[in-house]
Protein backbone atom coordinates (compact mmCIF):
# COMPACT_ATOMS: atom_id res chain seq x y z
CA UNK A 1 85.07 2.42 5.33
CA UNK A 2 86.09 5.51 2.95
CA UNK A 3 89.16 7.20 3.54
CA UNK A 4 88.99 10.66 4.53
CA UNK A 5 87.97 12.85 1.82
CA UNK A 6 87.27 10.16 -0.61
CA UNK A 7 84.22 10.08 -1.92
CA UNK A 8 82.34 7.03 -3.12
CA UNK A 9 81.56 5.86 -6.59
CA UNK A 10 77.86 4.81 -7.24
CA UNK A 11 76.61 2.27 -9.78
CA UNK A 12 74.65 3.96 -12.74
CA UNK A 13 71.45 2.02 -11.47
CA UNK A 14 71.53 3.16 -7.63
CA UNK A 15 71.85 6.96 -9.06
CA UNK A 16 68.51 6.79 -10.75
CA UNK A 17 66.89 4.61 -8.02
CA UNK A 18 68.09 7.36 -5.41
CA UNK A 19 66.37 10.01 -8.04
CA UNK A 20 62.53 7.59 -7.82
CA UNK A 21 62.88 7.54 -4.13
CA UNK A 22 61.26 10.12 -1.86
CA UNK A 23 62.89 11.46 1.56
CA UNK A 24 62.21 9.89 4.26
CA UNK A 25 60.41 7.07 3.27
CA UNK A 26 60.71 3.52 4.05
CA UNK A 27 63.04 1.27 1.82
CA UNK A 28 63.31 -2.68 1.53
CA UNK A 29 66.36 -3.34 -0.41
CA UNK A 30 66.23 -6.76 -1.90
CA UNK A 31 69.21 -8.54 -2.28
CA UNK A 32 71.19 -5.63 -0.82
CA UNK A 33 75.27 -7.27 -1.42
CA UNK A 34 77.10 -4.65 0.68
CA UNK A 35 74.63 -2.33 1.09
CA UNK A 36 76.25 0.36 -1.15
CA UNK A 37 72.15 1.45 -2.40
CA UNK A 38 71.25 1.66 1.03
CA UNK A 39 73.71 3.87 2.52
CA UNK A 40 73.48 5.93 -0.93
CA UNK A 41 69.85 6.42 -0.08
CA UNK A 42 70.62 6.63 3.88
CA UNK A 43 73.03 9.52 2.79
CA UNK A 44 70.78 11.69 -0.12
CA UNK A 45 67.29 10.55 1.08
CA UNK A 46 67.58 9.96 4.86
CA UNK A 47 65.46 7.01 4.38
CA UNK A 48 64.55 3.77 6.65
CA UNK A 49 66.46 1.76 5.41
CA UNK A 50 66.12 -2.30 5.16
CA UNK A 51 67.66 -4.79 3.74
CA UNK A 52 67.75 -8.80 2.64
CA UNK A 53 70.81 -10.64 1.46
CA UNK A 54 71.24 -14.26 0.97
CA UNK A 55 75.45 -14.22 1.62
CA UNK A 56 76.12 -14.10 5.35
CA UNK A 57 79.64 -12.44 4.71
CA UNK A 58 77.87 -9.55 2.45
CA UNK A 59 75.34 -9.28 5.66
CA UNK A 60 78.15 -8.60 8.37
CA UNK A 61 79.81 -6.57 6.40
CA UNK A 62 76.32 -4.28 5.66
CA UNK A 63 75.97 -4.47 9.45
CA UNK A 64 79.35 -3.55 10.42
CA UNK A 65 78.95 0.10 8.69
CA UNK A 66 75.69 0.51 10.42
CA UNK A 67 73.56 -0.96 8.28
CA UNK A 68 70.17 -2.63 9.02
CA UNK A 69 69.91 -6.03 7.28
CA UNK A 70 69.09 -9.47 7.75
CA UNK A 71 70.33 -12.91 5.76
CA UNK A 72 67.30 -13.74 3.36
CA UNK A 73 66.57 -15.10 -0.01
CA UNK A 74 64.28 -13.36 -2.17
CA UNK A 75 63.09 -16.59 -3.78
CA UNK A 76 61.69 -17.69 -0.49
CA UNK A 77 61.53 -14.86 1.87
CA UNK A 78 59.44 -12.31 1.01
CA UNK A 79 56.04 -13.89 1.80
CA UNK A 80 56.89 -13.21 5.41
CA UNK A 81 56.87 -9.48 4.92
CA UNK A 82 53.18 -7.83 5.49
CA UNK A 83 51.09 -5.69 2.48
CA UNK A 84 52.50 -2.51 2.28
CA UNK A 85 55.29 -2.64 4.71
CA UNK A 86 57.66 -0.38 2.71
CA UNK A 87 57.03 2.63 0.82
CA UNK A 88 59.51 1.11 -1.80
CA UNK A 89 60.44 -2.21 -2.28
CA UNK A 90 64.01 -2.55 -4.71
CA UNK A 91 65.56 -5.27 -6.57
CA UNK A 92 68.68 -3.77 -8.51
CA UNK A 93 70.44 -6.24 -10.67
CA UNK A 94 68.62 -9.32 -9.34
CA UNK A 95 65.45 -10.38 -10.63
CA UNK A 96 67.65 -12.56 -13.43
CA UNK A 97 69.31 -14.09 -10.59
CA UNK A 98 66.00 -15.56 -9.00
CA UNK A 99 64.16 -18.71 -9.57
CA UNK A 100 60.69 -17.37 -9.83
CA UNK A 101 61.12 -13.80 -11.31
CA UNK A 102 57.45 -13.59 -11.69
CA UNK A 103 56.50 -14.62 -8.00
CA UNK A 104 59.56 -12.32 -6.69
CA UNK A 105 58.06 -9.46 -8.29
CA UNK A 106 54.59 -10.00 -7.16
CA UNK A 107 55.67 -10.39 -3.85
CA UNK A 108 57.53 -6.78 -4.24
CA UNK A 109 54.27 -5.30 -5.33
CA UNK A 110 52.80 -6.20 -2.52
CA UNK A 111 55.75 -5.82 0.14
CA UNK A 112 56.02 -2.18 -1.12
CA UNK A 113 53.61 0.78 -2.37
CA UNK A 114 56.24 1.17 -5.07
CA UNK A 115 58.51 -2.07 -6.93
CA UNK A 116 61.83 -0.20 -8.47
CA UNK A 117 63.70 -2.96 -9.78
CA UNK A 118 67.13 -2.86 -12.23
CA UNK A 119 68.40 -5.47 -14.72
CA UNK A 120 70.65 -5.80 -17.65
CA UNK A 121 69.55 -6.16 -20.72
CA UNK A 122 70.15 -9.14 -22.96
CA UNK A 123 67.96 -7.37 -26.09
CA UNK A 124 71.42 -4.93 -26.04
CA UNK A 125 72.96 -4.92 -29.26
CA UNK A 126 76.68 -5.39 -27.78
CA UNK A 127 75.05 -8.77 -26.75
CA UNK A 128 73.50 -9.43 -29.69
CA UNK A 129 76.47 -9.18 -31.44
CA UNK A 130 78.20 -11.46 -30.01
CA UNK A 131 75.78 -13.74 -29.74
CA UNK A 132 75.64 -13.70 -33.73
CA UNK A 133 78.90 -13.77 -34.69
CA UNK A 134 80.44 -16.11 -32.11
CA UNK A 135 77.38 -18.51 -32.09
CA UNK A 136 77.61 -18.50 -28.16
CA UNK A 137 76.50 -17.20 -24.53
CA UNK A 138 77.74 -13.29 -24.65
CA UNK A 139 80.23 -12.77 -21.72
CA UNK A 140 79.95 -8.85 -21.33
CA UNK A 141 81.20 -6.64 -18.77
CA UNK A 142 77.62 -6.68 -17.04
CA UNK A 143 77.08 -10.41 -17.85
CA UNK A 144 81.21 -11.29 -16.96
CA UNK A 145 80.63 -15.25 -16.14
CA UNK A 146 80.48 -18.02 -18.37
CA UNK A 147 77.06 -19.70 -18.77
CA UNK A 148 77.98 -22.66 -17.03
CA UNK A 149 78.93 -20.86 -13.75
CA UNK A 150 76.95 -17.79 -14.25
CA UNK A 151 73.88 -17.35 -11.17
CA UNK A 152 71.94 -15.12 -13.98
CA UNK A 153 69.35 -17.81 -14.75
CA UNK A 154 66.86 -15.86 -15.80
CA UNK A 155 68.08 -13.32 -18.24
CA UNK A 156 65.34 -10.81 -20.08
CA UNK A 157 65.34 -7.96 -22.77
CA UNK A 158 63.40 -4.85 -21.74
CA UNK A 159 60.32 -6.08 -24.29
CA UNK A 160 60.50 -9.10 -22.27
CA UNK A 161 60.47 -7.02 -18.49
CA UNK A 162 57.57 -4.83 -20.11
CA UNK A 163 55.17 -8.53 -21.05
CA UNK A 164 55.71 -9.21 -17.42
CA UNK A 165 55.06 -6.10 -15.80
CA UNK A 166 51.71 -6.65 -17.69
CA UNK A 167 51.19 -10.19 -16.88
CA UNK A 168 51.10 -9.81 -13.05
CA UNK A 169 48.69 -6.47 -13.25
CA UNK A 170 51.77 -4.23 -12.90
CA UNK A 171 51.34 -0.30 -13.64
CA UNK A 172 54.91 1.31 -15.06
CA UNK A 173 55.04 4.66 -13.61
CA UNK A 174 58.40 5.14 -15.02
CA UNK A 175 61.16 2.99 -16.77
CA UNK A 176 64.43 4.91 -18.02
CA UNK A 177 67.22 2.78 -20.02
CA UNK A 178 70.55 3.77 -20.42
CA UNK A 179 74.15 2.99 -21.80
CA UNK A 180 77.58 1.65 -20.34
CA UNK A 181 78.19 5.24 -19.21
CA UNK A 182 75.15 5.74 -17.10
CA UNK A 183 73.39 7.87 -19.88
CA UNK A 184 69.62 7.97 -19.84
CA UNK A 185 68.21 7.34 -23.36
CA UNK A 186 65.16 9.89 -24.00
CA UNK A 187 61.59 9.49 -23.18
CA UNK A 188 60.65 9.97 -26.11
CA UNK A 189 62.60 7.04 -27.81
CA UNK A 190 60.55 3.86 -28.68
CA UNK A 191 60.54 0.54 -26.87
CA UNK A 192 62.25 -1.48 -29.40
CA UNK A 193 65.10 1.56 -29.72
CA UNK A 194 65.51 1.35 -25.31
CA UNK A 195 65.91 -2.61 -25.97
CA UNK A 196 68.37 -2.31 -28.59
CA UNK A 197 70.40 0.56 -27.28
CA UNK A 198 70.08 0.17 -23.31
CA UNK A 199 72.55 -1.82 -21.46
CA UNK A 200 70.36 -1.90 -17.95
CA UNK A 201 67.07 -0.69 -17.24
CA UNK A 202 65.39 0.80 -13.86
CA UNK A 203 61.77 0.19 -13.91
CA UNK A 204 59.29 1.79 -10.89
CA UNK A 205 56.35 0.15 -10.74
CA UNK A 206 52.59 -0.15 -9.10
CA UNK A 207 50.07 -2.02 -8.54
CA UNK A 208 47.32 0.33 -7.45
CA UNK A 209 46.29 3.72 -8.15
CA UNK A 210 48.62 6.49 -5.88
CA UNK A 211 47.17 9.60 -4.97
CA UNK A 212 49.08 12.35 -7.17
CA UNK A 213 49.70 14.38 -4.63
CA UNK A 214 51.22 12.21 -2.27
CA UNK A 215 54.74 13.05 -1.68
CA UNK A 216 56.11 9.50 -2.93
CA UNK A 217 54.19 9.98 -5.82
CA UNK A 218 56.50 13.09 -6.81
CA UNK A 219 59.68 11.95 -6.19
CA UNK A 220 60.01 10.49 -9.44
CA UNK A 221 58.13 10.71 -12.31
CA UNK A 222 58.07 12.69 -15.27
């Protein structure tokens, strides 16, 4: 709980997720920790909020601020949620972290009308760096373990992200990198500039047409 007065501070990522998501609508937060992206979007979006979280001490401490969510593992879970539960289905800072990255994010697809999931980017050049001139794993301040103990087993560049989206029939509606200090890098800039410059990346995704005038289908694109 906040002290009086004091306001929170958001991760980069959950800002621009909160910015994709439309009011009101109904959230699934995948791998939620301690539910700071939920009560961001509970606060700026008045959403309905759920959420999944494999630690039990992260879950009581999500449900002790009023939080709706339930122990789960995204690996093995999500095939018990119905098509189209959610109007948005999120994984921030995850998807490495799973076993199956491709089946996870198929499963989103389906779980939710929209899949908005975050994830740091090995292609960055910090990590690229150091992975050249030290000959080993890059410990980072995003990537902070060492390989051996580190539960990001599945690491990807944004080129990488993209070949998937592709593989499982994904559509990208929108995908913004940006830098250590939350800054978006420009539309405009190539893929091979966002992998070498962005340190995390938010992708929203589909996997059927959405009528354009649908008010999720506003909230953010363009």
């Amino acid at each position: 709980m906040l002290a009086p007065g004091k306001q929170p501070i958001y991760r980069a990522d959950h800002l621009l997720i909160a910015e994709m998501v439309a009011k009101g609508s109904r959230v699934l937060d995948v791998g939620c920790g301690d539910g700071s992206l939920l009560q961001l979007l509970a606060d700026t979006k008045a959403v309905d909020g759920r959420g999944i979280e494999v630690e039990r001490e992260r879950v009581n401490a999500c449900v002790a601020r009023g939080l709706s969510v339930i122990q789960g593992d995204a690996d093995s879970d999500l095939a018990d949620y119905p098509d189209d539960a959610f109007d948005y289905a999120i994984l921030s800072l995850t998807i490495q972290a799973t076993l199956r990255p491709k089946e996870v994010l198929e499963q989103l697809l389906r779980i939710g009308r929209y899949a908005i999931i975050s994830f740091p980017n090995f292609g960055y050049w910090q990590v690229r760096a150091r992975l050249l001139l030290t000959g080993r794993m890059p410990v980072t301040e995003n990537l902070p373990e060492a390989w051996y103990v580190t539960p990001n087993v599945h690491l990807c560049t944004i080129k990488d992200f993209a070949e998937l989206c592709e593989a499982v029939g994904a559509r990208v509606e929108r995908s913004v990198a940006f830098n250590s200090a939350g800054q978006k890098l420009g539309t405009w800039v190539p893929l091979t500039a966002h992998n070498l410059l962005g340190e995390k990346a938010v992708f929203m995704l589909t996997r059927r047409w959405v009528d354009p005038f649908s008010p999720l289908a506003g909230s953010g694109l363009g």
